[in-house]
PDB file of N, CA and C in Angstrom:
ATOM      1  N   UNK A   1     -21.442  -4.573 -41.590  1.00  0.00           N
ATOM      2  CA  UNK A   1     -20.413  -5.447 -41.078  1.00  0.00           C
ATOM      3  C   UNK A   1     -20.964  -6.871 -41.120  1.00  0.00           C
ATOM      4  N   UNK A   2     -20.310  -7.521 -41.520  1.00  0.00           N
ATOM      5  CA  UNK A   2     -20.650  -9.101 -41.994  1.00  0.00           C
ATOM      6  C   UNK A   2     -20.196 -10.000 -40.425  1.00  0.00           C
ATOM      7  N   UNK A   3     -21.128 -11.332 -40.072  1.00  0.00           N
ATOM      8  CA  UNK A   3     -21.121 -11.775 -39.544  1.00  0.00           C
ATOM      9  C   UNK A   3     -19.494 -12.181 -38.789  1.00  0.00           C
ATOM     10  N   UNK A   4     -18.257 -12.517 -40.325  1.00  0.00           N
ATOM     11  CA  UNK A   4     -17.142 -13.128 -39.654  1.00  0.00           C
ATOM     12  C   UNK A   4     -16.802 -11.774 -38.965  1.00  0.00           C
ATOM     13  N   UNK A   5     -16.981 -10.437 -39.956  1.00  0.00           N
ATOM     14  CA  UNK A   5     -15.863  -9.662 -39.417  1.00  0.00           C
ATOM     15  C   UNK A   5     -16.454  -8.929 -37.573  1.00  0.00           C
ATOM     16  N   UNK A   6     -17.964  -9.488 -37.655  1.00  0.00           N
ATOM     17  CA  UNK A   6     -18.675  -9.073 -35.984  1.00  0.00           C
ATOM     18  C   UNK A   6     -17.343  -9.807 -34.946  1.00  0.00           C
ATOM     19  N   UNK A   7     -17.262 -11.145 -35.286  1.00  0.00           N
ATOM     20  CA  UNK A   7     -16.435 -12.619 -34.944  1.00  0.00           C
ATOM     21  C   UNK A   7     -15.315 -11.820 -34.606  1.00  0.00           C
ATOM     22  N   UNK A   8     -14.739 -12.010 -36.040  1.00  0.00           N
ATOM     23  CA  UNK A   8     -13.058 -11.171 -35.545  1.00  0.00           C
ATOM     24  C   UNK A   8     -12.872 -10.333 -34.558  1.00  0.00           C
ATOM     25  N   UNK A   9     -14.029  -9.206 -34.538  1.00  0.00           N
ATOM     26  CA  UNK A   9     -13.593  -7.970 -34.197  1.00  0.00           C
ATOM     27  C   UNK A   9     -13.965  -7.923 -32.298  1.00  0.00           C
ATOM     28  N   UNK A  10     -14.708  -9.553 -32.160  1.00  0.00           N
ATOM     29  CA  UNK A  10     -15.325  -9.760 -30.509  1.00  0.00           C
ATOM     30  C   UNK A  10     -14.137 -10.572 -30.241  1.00  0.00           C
ATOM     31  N   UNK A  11     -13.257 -11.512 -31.144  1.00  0.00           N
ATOM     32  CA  UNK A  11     -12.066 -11.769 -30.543  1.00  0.00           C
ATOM     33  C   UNK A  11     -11.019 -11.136 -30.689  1.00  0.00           C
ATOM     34  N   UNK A  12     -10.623 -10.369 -31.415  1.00  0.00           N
ATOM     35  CA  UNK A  12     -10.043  -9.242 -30.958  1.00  0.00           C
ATOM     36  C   UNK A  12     -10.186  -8.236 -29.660  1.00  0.00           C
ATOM     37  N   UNK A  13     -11.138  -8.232 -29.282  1.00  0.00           N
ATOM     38  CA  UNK A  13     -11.472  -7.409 -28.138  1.00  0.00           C
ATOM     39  C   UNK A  13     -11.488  -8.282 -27.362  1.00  0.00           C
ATOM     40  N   UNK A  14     -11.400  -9.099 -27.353  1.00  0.00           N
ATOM     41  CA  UNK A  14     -11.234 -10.582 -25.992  1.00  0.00           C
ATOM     42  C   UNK A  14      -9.345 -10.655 -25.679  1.00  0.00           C
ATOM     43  N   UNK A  15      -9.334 -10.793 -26.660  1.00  0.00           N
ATOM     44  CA  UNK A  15      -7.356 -10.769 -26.642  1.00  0.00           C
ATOM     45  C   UNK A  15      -7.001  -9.788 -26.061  1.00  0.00           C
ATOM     46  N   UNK A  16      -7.377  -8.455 -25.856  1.00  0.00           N
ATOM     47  CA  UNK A  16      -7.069  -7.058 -25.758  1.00  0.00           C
ATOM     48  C   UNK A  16      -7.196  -7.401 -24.184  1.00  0.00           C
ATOM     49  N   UNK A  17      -8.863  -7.785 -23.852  1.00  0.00           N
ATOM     50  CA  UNK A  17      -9.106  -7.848 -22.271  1.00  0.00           C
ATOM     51  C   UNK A  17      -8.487  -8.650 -21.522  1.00  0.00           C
ATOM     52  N   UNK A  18      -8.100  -9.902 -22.396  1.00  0.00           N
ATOM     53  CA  UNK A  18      -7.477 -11.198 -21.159  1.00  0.00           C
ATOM     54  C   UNK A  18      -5.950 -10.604 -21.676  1.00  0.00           C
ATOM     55  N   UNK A  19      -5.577  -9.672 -22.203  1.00  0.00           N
ATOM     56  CA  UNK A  19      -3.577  -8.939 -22.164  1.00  0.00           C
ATOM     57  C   UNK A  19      -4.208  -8.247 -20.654  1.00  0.00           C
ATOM     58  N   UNK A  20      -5.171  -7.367 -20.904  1.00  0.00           N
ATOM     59  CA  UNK A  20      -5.502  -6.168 -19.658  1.00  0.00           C
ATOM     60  C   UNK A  20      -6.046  -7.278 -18.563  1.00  0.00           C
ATOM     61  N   UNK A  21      -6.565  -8.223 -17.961  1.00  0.00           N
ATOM     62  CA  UNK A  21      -6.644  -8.957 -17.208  1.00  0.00           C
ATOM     63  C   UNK A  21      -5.390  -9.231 -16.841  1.00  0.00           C
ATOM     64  N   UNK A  22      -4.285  -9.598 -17.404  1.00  0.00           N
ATOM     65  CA  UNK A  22      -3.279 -10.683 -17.163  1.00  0.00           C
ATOM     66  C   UNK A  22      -2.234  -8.829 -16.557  1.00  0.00           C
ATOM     67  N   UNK A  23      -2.147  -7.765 -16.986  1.00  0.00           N
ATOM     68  CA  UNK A  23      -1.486  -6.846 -16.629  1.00  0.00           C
ATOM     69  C   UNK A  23      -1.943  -6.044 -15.486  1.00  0.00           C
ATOM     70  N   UNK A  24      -3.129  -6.042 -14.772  1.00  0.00           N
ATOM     71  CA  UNK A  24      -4.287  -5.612 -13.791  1.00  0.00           C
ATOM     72  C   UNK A  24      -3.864  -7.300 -12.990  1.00  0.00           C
ATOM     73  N   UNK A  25      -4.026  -7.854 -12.755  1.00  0.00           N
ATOM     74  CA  UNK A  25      -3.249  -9.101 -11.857  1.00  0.00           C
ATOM     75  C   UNK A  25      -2.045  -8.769 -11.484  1.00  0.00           C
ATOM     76  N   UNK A  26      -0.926  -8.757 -12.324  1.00  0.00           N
ATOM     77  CA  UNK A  26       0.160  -8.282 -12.009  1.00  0.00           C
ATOM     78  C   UNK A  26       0.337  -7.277 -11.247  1.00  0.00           C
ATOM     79  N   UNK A  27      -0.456  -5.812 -11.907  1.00  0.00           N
ATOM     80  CA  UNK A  27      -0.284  -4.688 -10.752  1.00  0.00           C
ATOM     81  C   UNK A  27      -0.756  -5.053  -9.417  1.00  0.00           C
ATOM     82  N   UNK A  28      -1.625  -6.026  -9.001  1.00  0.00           N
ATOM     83  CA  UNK A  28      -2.353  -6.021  -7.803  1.00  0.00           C
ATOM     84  C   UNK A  28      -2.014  -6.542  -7.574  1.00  0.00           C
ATOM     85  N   UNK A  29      -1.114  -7.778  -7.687  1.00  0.00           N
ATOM     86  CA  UNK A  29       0.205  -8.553  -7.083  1.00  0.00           C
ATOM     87  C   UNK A  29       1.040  -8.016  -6.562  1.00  0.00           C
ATOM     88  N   UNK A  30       2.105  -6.974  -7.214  1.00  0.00           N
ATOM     89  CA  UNK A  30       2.572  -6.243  -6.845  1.00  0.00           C
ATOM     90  C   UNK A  30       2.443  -4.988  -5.626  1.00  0.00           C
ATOM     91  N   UNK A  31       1.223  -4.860  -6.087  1.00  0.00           N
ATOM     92  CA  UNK A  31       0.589  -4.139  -4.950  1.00  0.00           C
ATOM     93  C   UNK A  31       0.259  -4.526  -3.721  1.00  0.00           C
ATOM     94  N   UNK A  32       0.223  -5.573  -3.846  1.00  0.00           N
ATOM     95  CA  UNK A  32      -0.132  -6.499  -2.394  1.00  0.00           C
ATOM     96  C   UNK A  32       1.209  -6.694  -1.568  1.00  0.00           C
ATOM     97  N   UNK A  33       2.132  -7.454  -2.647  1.00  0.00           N
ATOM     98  CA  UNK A  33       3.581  -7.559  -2.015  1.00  0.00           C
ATOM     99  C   UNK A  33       3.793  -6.337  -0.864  1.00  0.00           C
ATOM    100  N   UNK A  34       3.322  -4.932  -2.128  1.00  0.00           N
ATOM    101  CA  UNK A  34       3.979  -3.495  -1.181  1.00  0.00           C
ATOM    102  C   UNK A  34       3.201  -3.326  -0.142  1.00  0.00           C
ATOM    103  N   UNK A  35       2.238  -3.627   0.126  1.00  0.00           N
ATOM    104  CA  UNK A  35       1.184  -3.380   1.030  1.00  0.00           C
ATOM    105  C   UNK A  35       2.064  -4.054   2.218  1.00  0.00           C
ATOM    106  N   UNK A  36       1.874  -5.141   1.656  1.00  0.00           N
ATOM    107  CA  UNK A  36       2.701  -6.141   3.018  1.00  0.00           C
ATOM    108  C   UNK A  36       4.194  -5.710   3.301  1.00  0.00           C
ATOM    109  N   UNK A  37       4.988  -5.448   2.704  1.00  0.00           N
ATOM    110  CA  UNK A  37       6.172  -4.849   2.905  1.00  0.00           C
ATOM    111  C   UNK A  37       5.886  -3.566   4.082  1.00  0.00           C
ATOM    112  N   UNK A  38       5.398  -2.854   3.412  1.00  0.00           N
ATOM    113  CA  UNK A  38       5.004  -1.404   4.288  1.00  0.00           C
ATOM    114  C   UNK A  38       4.032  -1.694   5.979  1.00  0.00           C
ATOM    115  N   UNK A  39       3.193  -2.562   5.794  1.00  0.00           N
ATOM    116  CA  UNK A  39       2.632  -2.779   7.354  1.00  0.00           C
ATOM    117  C   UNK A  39       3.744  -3.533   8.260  1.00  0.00           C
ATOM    118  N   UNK A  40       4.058  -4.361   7.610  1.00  0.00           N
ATOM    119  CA  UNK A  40       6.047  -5.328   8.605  1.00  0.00           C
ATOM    120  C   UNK A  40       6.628  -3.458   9.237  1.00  0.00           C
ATOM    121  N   UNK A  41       6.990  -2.855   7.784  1.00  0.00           N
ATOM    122  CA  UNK A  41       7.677  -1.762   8.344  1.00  0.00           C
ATOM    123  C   UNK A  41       6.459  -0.843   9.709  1.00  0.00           C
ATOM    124  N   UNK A  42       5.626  -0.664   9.245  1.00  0.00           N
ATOM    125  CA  UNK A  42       4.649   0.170   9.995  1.00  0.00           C
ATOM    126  C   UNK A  42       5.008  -0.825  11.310  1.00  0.00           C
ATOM    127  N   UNK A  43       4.667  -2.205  11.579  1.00  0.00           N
ATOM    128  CA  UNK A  43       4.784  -2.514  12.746  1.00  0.00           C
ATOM    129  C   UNK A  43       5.771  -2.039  13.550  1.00  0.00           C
ATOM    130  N   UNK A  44       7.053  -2.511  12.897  1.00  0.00           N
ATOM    131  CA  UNK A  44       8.188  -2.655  13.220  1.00  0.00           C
ATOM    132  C   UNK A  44       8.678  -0.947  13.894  1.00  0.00           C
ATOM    133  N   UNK A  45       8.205   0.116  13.196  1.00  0.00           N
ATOM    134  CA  UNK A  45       8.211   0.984  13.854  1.00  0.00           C
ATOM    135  C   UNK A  45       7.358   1.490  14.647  1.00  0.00           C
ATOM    136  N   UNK A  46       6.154   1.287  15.043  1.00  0.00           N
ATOM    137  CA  UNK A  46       5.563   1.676  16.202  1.00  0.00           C
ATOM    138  C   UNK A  46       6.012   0.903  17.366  1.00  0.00           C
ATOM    139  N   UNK A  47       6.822  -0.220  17.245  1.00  0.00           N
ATOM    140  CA  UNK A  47       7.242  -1.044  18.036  1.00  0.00           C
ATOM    141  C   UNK A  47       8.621  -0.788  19.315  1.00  0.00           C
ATOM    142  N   UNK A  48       9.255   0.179  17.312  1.00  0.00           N
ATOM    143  CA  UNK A  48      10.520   0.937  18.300  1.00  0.00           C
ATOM    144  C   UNK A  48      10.458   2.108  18.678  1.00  0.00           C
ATOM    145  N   UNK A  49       9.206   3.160  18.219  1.00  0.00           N
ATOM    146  CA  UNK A  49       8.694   4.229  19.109  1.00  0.00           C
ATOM    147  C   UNK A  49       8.145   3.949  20.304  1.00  0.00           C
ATOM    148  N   UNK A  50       7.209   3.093  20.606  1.00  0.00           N
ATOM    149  CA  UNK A  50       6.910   2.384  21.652  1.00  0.00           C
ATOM    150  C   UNK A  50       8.595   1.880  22.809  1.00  0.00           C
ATOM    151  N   UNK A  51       9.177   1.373  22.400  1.00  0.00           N
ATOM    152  CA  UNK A  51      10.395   1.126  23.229  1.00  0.00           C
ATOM    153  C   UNK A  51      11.102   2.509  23.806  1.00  0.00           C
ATOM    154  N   UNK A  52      11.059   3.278  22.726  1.00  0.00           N
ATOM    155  CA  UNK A  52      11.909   4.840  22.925  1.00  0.00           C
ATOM    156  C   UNK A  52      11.290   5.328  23.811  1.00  0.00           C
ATOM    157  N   UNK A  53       9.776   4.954  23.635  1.00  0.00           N
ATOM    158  CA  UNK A  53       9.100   6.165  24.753  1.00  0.00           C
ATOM    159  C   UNK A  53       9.200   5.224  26.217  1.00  0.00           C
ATOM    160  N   UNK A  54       9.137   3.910  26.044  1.00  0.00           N
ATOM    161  CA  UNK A  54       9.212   3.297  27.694  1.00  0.00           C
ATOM    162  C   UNK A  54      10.540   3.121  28.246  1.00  0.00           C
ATOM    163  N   UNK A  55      11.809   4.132  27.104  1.00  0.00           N
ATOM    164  CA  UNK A  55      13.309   3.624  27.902  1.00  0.00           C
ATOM    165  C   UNK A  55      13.651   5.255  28.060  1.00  0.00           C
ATOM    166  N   UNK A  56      12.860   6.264  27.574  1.00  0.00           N
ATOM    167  CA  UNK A  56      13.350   7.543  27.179  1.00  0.00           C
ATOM    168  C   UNK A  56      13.032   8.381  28.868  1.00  0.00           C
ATOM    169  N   UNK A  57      13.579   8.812  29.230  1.00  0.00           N
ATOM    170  CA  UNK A  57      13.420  10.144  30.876  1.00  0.00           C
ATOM    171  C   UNK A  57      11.985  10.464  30.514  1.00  0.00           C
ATOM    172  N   UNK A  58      11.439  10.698  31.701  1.00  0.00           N
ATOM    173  CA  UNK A  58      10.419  11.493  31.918  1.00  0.00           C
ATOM    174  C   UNK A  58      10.373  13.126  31.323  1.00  0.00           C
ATOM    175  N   UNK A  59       9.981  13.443  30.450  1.00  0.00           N
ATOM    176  CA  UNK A  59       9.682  15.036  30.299  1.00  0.00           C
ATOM    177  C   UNK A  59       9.404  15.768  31.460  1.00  0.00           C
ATOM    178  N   UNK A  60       9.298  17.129  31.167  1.00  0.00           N
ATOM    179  CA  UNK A  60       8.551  18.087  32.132  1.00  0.00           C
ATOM    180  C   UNK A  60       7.130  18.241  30.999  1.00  0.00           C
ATOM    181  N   UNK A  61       6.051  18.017  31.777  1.00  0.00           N
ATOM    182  CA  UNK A  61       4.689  18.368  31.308  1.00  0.00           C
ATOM    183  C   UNK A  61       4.676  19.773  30.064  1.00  0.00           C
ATOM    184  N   UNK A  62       3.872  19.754  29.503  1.00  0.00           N
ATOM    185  CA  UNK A  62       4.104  20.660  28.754  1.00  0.00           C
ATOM    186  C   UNK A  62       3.187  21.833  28.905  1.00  0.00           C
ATOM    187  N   UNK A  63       2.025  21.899  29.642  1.00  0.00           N
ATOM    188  CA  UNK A  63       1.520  23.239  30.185  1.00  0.00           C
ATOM    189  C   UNK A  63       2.333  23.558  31.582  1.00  0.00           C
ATOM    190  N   UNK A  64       3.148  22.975  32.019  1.00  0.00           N
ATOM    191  CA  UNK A  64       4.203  23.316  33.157  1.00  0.00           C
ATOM    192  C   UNK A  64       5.403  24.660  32.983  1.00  0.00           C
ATOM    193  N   UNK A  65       4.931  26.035  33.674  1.00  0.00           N
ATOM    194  CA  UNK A  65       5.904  26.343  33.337  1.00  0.00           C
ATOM    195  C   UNK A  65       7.171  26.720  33.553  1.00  0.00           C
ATOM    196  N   UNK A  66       8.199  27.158  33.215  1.00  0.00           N
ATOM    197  CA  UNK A  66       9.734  26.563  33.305  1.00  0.00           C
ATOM    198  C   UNK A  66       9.873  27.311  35.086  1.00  0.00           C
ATOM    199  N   UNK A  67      11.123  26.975  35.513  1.00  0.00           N
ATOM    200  CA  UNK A  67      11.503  27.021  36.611  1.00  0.00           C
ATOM    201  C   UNK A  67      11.757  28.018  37.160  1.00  0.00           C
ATOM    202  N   UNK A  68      12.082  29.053  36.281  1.00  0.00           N
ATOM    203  CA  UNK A  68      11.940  30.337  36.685  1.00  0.00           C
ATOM    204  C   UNK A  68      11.165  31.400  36.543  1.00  0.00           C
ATOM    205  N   UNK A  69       9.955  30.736  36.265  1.00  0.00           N
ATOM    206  CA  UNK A  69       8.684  31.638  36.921  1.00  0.00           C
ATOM    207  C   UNK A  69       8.428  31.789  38.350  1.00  0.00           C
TER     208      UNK A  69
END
């Protein structure tokens, strides 16, 4: 293999990596967006389980047993 075609064939493989750089950014962009989307939601619902359980009746204990024992 001759010197140009070493050349060609290392920028060719450079073009290939900065396409796969530039498409690996994107996914992890994306991925981040969802990340952040999903913890808002995660908050947002432990927030309203949290409310349910401080507006919801008292249970009966659960090793308690029923009333007509």
């Amino acid at each position: 293999m001759s010197t140009e075609e070493s050349i060609a064939d290392l920028e060719i493989r450079i073009a290939r990596l900065d396409d796969l750089v530039d498409v690996l950014n994107t996914t992890v962009y994306q991925q981040q967006k969802k990340i952040a989307e999903l913890e808002t939601l995660c908050t947002a619902l432990a927030r309203r389980l949290k409310e349910l359980r401080d507006t919801a009746p008292e249970a009966a204990p659960a090793n308690e047993p029923p009333p007509h024992y």
